[in-house]
N, C-alpha and C. Protein backbone atom coordinates (compact mmCIF):
# COMPACT_ATOMS: atom_id res chain seq x y z
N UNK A 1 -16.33 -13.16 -15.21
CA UNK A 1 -14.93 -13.26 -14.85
C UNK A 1 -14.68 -12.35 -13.65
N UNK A 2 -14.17 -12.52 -12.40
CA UNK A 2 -13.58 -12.27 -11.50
C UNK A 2 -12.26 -11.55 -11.96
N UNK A 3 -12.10 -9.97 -11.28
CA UNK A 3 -10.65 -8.98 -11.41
C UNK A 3 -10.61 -8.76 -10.09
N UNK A 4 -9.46 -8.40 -9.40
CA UNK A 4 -9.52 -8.16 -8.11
C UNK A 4 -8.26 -6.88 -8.40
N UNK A 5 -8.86 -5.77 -7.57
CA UNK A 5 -7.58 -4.58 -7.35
C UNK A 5 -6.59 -4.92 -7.14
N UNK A 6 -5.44 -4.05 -7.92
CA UNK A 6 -3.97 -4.40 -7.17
C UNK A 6 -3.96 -3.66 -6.50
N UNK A 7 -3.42 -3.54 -4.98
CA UNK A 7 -3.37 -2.80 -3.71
C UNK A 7 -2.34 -1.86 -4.11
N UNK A 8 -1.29 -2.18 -5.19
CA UNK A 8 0.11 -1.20 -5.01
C UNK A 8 -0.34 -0.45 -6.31
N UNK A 9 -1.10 -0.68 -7.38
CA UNK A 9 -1.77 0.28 -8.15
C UNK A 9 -3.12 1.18 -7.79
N UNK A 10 -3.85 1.07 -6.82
CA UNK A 10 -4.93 1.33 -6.37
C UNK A 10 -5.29 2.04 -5.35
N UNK A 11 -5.96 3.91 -5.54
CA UNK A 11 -5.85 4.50 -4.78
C UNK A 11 -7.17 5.21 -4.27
N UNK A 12 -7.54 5.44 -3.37
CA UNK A 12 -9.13 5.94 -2.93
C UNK A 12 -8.45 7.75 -2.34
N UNK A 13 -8.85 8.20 -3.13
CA UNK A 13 -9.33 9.81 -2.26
C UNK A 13 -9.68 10.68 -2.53
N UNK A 14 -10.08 11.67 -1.45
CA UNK A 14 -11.09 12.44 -1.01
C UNK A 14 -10.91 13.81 -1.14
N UNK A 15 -12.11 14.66 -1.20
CA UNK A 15 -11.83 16.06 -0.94
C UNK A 15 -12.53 16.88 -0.48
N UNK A 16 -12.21 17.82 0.46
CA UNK A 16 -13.64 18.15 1.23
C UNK A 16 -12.97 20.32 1.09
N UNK A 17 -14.27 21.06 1.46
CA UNK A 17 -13.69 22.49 1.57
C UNK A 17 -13.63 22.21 3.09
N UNK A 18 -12.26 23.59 3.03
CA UNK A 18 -12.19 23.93 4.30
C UNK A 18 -12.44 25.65 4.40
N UNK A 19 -12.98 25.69 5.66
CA UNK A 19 -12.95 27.63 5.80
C UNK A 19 -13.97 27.76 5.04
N UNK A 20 -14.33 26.78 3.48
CA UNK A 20 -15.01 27.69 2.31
C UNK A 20 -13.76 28.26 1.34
N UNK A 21 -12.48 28.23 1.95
CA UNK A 21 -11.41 29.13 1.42
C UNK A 21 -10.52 28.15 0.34
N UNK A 22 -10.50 27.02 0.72
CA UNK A 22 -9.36 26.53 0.22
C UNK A 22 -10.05 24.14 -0.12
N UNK A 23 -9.37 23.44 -0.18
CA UNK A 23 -10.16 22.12 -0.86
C UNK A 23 -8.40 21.05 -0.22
N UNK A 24 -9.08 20.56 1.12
CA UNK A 24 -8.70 19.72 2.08
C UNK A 24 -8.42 18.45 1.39
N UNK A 25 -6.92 17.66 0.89
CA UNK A 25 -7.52 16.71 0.24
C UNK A 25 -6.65 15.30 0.61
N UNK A 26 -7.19 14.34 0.73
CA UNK A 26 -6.67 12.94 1.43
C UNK A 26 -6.81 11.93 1.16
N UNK A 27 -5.91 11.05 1.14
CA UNK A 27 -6.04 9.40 0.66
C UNK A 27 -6.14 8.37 2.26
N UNK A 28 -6.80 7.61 1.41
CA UNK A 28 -7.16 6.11 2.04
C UNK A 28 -5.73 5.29 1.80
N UNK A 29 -4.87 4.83 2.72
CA UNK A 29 -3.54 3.66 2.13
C UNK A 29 -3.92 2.83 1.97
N UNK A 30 -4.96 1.75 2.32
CA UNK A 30 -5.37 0.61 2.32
C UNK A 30 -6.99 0.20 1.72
N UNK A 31 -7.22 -0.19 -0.08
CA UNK A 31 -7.87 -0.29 -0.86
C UNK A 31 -7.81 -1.30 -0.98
N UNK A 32 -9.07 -2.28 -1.18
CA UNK A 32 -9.14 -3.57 -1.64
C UNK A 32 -10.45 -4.03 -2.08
N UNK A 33 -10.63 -4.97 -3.43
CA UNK A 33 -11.58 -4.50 -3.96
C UNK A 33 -11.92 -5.71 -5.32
N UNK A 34 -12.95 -6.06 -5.60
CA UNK A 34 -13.03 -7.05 -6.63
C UNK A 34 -13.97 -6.31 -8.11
N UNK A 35 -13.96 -6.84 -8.75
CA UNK A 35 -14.86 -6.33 -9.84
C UNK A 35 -15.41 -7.55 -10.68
N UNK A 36 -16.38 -8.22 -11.10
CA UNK A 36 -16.86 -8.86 -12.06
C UNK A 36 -17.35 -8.52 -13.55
N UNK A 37 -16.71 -8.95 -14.79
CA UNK A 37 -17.45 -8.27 -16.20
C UNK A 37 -17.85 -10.24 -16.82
N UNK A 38 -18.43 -8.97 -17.40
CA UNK A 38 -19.34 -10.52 -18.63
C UNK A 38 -18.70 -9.72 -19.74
N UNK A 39 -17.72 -10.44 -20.75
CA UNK A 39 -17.28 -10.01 -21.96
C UNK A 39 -16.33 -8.65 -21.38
N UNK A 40 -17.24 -7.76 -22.20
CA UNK A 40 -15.91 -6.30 -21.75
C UNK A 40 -16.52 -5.64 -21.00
N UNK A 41 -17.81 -5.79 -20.23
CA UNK A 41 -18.18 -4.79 -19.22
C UNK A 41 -18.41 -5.04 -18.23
N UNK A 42 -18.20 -4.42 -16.70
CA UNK A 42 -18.54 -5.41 -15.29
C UNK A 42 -19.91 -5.38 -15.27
N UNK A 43 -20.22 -5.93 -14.43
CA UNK A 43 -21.45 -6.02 -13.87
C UNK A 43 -21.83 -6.64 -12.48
N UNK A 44 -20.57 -6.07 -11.48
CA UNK A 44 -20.22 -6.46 -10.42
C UNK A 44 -18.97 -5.76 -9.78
N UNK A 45 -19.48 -4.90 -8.39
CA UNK A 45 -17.79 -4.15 -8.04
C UNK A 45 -18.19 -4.23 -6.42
N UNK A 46 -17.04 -4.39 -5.98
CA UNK A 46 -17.60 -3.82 -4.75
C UNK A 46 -15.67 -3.69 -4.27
N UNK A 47 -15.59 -2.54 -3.09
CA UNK A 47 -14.61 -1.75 -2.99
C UNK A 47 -14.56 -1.66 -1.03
N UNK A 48 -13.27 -1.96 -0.79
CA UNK A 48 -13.39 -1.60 0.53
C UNK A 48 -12.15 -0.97 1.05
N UNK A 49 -12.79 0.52 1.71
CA UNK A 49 -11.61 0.98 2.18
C UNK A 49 -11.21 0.81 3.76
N UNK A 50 -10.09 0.73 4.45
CA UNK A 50 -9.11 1.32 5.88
C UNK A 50 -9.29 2.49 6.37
N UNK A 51 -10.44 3.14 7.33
CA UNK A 51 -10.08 4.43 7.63
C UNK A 51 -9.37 4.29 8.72
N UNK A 52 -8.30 3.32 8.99
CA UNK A 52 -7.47 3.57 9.95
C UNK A 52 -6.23 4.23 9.32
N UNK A 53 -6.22 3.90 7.64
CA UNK A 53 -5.30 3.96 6.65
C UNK A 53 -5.48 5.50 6.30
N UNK A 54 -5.93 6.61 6.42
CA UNK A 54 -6.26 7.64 6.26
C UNK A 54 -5.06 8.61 6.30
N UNK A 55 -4.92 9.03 5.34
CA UNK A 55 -3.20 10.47 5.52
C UNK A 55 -4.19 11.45 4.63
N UNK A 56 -4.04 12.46 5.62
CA UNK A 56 -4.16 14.12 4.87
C UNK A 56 -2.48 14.79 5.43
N UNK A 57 -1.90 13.67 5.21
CA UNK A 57 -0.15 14.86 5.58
C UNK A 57 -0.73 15.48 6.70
N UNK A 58 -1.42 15.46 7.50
CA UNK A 58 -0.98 16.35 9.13
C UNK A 58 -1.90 15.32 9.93
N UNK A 59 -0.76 14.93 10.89
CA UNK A 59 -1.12 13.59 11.64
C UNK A 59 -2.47 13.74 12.76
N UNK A 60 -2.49 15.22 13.42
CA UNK A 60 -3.70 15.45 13.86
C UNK A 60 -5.06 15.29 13.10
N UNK A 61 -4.64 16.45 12.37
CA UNK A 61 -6.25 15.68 11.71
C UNK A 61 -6.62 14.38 11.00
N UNK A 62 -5.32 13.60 11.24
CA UNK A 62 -6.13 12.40 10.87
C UNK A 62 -6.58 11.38 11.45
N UNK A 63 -6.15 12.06 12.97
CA UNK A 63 -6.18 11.53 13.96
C UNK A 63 -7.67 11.74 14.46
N UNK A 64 -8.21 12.92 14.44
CA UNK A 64 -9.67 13.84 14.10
C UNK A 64 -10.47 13.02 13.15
N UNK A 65 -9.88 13.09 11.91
CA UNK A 65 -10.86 11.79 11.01
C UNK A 65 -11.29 10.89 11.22
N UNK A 66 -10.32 9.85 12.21
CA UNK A 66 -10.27 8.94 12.64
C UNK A 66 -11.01 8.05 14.06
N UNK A 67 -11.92 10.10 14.08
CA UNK A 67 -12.30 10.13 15.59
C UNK A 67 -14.12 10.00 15.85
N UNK A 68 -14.73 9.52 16.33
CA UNK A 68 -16.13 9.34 16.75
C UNK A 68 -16.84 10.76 15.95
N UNK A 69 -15.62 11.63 16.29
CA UNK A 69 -16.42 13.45 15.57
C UNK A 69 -17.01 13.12 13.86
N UNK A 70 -16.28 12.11 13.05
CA UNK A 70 -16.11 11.61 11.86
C UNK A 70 -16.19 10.33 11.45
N UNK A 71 -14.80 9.43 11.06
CA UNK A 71 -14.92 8.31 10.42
C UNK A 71 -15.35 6.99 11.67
N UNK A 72 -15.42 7.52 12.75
CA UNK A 72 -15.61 6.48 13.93
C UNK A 72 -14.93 4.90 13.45
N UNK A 73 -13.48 5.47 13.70
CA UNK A 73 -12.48 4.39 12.12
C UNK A 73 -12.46 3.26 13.79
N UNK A 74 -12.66 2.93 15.27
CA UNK A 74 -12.34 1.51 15.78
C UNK A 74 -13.33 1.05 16.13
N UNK A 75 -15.19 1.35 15.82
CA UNK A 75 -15.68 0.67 15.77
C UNK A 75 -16.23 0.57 14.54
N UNK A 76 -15.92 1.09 13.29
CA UNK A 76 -16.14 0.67 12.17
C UNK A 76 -14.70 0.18 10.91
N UNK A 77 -14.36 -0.75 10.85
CA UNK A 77 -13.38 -0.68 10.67
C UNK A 77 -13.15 -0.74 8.94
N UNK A 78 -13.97 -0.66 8.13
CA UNK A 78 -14.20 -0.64 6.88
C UNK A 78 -14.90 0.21 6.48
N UNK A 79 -15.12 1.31 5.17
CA UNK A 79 -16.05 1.84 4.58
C UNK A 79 -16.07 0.60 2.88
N UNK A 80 -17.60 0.70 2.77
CA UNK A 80 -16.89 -0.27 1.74
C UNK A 80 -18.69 0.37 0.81
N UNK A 81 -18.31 -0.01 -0.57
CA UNK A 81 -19.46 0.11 -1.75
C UNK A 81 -19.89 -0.98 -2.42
N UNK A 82 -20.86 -1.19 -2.60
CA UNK A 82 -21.01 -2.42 -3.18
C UNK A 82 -22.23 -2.08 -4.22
N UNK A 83 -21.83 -2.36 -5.60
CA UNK A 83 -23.00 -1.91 -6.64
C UNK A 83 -24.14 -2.90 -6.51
N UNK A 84 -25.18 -2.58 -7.31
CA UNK A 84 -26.48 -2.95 -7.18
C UNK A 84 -26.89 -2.82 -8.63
N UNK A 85 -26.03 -1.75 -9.74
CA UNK A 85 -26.23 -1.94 -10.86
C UNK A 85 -25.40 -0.84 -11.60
N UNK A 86 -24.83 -1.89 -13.21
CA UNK A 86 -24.13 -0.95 -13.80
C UNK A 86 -24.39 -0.47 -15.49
N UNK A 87 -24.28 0.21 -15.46
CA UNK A 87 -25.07 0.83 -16.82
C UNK A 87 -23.67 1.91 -17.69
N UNK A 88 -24.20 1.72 -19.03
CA UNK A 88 -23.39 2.72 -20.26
C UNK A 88 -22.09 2.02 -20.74
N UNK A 89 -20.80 2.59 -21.29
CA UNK A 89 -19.71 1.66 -21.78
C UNK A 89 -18.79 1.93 -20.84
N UNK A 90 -17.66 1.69 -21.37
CA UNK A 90 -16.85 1.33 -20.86
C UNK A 90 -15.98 3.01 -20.52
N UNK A 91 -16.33 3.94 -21.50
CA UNK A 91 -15.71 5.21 -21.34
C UNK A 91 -16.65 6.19 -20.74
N UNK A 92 -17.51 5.65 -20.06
CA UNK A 92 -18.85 6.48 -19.62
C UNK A 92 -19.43 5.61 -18.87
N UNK A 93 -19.02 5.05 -17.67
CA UNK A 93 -19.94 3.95 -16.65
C UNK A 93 -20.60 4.83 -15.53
N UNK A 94 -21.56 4.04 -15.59
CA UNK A 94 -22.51 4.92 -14.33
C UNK A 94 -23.14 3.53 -13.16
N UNK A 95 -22.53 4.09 -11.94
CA UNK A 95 -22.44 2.63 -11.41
C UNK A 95 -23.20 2.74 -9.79
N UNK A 96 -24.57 2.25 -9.75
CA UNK A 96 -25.49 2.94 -8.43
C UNK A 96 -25.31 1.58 -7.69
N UNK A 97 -25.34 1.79 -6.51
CA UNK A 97 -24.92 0.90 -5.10
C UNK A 97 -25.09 1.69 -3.77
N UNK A 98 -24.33 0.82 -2.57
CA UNK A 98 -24.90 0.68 -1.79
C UNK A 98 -23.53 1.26 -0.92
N UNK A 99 -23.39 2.45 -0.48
CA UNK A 99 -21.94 3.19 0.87
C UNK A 99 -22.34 2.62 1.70
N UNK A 100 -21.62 2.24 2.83
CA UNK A 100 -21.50 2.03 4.28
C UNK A 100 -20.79 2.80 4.32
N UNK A 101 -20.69 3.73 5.33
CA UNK A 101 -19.87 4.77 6.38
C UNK A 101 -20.21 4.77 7.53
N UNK A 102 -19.48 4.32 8.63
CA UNK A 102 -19.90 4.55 10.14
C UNK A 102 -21.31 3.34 10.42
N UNK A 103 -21.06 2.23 9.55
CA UNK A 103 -22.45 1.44 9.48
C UNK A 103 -23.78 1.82 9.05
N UNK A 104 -23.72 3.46 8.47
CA UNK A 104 -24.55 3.90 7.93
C UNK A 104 -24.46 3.48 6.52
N UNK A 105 -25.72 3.27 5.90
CA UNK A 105 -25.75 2.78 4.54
C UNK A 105 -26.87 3.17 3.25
N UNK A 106 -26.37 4.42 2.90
CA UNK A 106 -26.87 4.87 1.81
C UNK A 106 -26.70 4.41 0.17
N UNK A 107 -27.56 4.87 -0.79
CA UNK A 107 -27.33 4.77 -2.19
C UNK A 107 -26.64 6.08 -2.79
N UNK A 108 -26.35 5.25 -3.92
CA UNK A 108 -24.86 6.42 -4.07
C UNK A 108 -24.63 6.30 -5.79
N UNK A 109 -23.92 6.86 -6.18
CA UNK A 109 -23.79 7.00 -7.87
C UNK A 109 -22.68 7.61 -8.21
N UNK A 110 -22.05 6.34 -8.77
CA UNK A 110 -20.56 6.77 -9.32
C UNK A 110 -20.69 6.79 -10.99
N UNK A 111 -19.15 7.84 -11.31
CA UNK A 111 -19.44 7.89 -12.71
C UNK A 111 -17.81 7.55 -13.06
N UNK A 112 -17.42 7.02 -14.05
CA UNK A 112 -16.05 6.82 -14.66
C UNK A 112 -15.81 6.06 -15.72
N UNK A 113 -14.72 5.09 -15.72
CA UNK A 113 -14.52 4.83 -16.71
C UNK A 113 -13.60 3.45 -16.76
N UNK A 114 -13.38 2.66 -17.64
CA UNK A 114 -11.89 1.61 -17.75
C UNK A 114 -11.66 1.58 -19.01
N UNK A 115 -10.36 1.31 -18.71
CA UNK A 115 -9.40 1.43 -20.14
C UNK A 115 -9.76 -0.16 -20.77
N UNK A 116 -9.13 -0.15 -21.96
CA UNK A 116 -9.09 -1.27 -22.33
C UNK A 116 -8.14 -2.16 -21.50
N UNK A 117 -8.46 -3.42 -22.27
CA UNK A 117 -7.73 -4.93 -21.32
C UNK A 117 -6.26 -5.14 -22.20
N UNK A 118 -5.02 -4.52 -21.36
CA UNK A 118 -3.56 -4.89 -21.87
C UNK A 118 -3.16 -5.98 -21.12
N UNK A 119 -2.19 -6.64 -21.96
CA UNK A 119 -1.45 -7.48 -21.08
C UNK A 119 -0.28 -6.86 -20.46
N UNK A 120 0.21 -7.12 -18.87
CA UNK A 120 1.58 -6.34 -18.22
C UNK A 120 2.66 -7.08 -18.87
N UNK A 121 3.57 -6.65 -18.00
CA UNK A 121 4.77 -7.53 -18.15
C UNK A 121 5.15 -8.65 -18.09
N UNK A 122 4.26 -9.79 -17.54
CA UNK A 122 4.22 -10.81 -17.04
C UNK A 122 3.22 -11.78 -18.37
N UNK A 123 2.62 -10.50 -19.16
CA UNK A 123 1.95 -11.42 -19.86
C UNK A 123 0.55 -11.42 -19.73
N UNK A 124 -0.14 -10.77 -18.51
CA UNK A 124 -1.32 -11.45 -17.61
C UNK A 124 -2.01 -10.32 -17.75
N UNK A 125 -3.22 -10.56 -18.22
CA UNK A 125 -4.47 -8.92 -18.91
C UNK A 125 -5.15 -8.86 -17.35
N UNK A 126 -4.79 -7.08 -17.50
CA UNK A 126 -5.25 -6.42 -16.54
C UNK A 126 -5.92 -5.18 -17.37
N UNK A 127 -6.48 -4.07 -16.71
CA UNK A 127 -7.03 -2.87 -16.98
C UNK A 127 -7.07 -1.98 -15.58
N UNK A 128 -7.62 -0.52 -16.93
CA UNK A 128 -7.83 0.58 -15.02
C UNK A 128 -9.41 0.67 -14.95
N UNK A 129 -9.46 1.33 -13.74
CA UNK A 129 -11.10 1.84 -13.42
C UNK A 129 -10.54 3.29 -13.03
N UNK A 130 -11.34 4.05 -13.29
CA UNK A 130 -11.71 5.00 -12.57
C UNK A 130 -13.26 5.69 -12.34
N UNK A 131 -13.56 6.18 -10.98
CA UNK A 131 -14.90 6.33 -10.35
C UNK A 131 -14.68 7.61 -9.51
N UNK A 132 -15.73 8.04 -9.23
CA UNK A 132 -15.90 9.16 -8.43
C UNK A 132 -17.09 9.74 -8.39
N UNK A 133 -17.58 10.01 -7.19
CA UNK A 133 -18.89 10.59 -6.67
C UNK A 133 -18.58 11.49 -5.55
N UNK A 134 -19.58 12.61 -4.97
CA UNK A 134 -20.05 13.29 -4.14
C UNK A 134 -20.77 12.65 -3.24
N UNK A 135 -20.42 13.11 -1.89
CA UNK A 135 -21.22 12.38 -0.69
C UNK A 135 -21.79 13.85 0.35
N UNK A 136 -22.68 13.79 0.98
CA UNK A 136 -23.26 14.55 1.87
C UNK A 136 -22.25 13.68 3.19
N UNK A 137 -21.67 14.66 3.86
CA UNK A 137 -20.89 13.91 4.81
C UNK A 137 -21.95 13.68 6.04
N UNK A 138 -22.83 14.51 6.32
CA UNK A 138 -23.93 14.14 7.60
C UNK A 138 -24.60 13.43 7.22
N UNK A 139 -25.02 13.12 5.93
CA UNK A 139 -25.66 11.70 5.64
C UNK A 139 -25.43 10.15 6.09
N UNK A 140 -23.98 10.67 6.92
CA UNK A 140 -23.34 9.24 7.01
C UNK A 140 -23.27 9.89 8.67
N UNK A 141 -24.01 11.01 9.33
CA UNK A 141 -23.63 10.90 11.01
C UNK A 141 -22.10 11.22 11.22
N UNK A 142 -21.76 12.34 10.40
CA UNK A 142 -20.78 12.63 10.22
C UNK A 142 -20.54 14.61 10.48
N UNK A 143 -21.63 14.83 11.71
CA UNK A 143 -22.02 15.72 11.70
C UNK A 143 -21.13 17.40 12.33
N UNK A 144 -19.97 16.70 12.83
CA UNK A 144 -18.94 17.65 14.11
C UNK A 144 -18.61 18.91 12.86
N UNK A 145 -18.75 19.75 13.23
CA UNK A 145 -17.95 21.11 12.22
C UNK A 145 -17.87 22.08 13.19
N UNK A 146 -16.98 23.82 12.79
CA UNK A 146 -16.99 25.00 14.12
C UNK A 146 -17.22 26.01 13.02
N UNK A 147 -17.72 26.60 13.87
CA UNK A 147 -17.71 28.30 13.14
C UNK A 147 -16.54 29.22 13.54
N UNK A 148 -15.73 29.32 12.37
CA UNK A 148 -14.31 30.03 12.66
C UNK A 148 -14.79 31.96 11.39
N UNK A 149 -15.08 32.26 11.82
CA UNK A 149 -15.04 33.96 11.61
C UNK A 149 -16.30 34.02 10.47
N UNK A 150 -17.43 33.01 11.01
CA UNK A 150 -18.60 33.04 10.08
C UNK A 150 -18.03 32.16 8.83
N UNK A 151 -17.14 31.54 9.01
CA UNK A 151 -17.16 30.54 8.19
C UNK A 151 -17.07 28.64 8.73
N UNK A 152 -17.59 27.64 7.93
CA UNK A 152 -17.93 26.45 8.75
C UNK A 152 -16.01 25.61 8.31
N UNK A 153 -15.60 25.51 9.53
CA UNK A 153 -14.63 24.56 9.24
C UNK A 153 -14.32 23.11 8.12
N UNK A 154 -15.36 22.61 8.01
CA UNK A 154 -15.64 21.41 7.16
C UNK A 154 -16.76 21.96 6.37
N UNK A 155 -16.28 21.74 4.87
CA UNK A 155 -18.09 21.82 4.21
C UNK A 155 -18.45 20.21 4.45
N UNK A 156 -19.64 19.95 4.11
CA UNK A 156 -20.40 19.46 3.67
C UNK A 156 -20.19 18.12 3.13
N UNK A 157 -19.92 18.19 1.52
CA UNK A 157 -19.74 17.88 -0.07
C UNK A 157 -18.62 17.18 0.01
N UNK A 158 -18.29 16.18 0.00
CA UNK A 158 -16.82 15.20 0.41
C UNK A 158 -16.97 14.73 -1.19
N UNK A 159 -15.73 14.93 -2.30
CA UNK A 159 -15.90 13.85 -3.28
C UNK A 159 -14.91 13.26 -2.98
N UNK A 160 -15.34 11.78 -3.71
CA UNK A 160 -14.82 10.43 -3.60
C UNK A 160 -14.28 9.97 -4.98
N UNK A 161 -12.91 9.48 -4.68
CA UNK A 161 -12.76 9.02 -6.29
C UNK A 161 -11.70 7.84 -5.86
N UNK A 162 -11.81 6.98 -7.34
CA UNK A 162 -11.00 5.11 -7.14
C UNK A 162 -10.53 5.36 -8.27
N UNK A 163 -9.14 4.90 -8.32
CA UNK A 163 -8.89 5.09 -9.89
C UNK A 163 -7.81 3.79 -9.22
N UNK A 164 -7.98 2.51 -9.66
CA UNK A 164 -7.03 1.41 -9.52
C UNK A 164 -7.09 0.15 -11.29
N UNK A 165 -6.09 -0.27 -10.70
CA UNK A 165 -5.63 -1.79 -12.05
C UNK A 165 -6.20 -2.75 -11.26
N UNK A 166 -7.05 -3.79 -12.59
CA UNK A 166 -7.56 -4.90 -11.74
C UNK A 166 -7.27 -6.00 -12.61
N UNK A 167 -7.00 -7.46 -12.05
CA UNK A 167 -5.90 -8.08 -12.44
C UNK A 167 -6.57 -9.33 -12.36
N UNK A 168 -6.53 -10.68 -13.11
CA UNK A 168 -7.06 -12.18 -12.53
C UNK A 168 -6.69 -12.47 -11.84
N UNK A 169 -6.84 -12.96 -10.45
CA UNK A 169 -6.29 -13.90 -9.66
C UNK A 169 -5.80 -14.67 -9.82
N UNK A 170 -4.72 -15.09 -10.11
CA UNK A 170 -4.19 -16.41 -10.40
C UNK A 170 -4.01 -17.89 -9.45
């Protein structure tokens, strides 16, 4: 069975250190995304985000994110995941696939969870997901950082998390 994200329930973001001092943290606006299950478990996701869609609340740096130094968001215009395999239940999923960032394309391992299948208001059975993993941000050529008083402006360690409702297409 085919679920597809609802865009107005469905949110991607991020968190990275800054200084070392303090935990930089930002959403993606624009999530879109399908999921396939057999019975009650998927066995099929794949997720694509907008880094043109990018807000950390201060318009420069997202303008910086947005920049060749980082998400190189106008000649790549999608980051997107696509599994390769999903394993455990439904309150404990462990879900290994395939990141693109910057056309770079690593393996990756998410861990989370979905609720059971309610019906909304309308009648029509939906559920949540939630996911989240750690990324090496130079793994993806994502390499620009400064040294501000012996400390590195950007760490490293970017986690990633999806927590959206996914719905039948009708």
């Amino acid at each position: 069975m085919v679920w597809e994200f609802d865009p107005a329930h469905t949110s991607a973001q991020f968190a990275v250190r800054h200084l070392g001092i303090m935990t930089v943290r930002g959403h993606m606006n624009l999530v879109r995304g399908q999921l396939e299950t057999e019975g009650e478990m998927p066995t099929k996701a794949e997720v694509a985000l907008d880094p043109k869609s990018i807000d950390t609340r201060e318009p420069n740096r997202d303008t910086h994110l947005r920049s060749p130094d980082f998400l190189l968001a106008d000649q790549h215009p999608e980051i997107v995941f696509k599994s390769t395999g999903i394993s455990g239940r439904r309150d404990s999923l462990k879900i290994v696939g395939e990141l693109t960032i910057r056309g770079i394309t690593k393996p990756v391992e998410l861990t989370g969870e979905m609720t059971p299948v309610i019906s909304d208001h309308r009648g029509l059975p939906r559920f949540g997901v939630s996911v989240e993993t750690t990324i090496d941000r130079k793994e993806f050529g994502m390499e620009w950082n400064h040294l501000v008083d012996n400390a590195l402006m950007v760490g490293d360690q970017v986690k990633i998390s999806v927590e959206g409702e996914v719905f039948q297409p009708q």
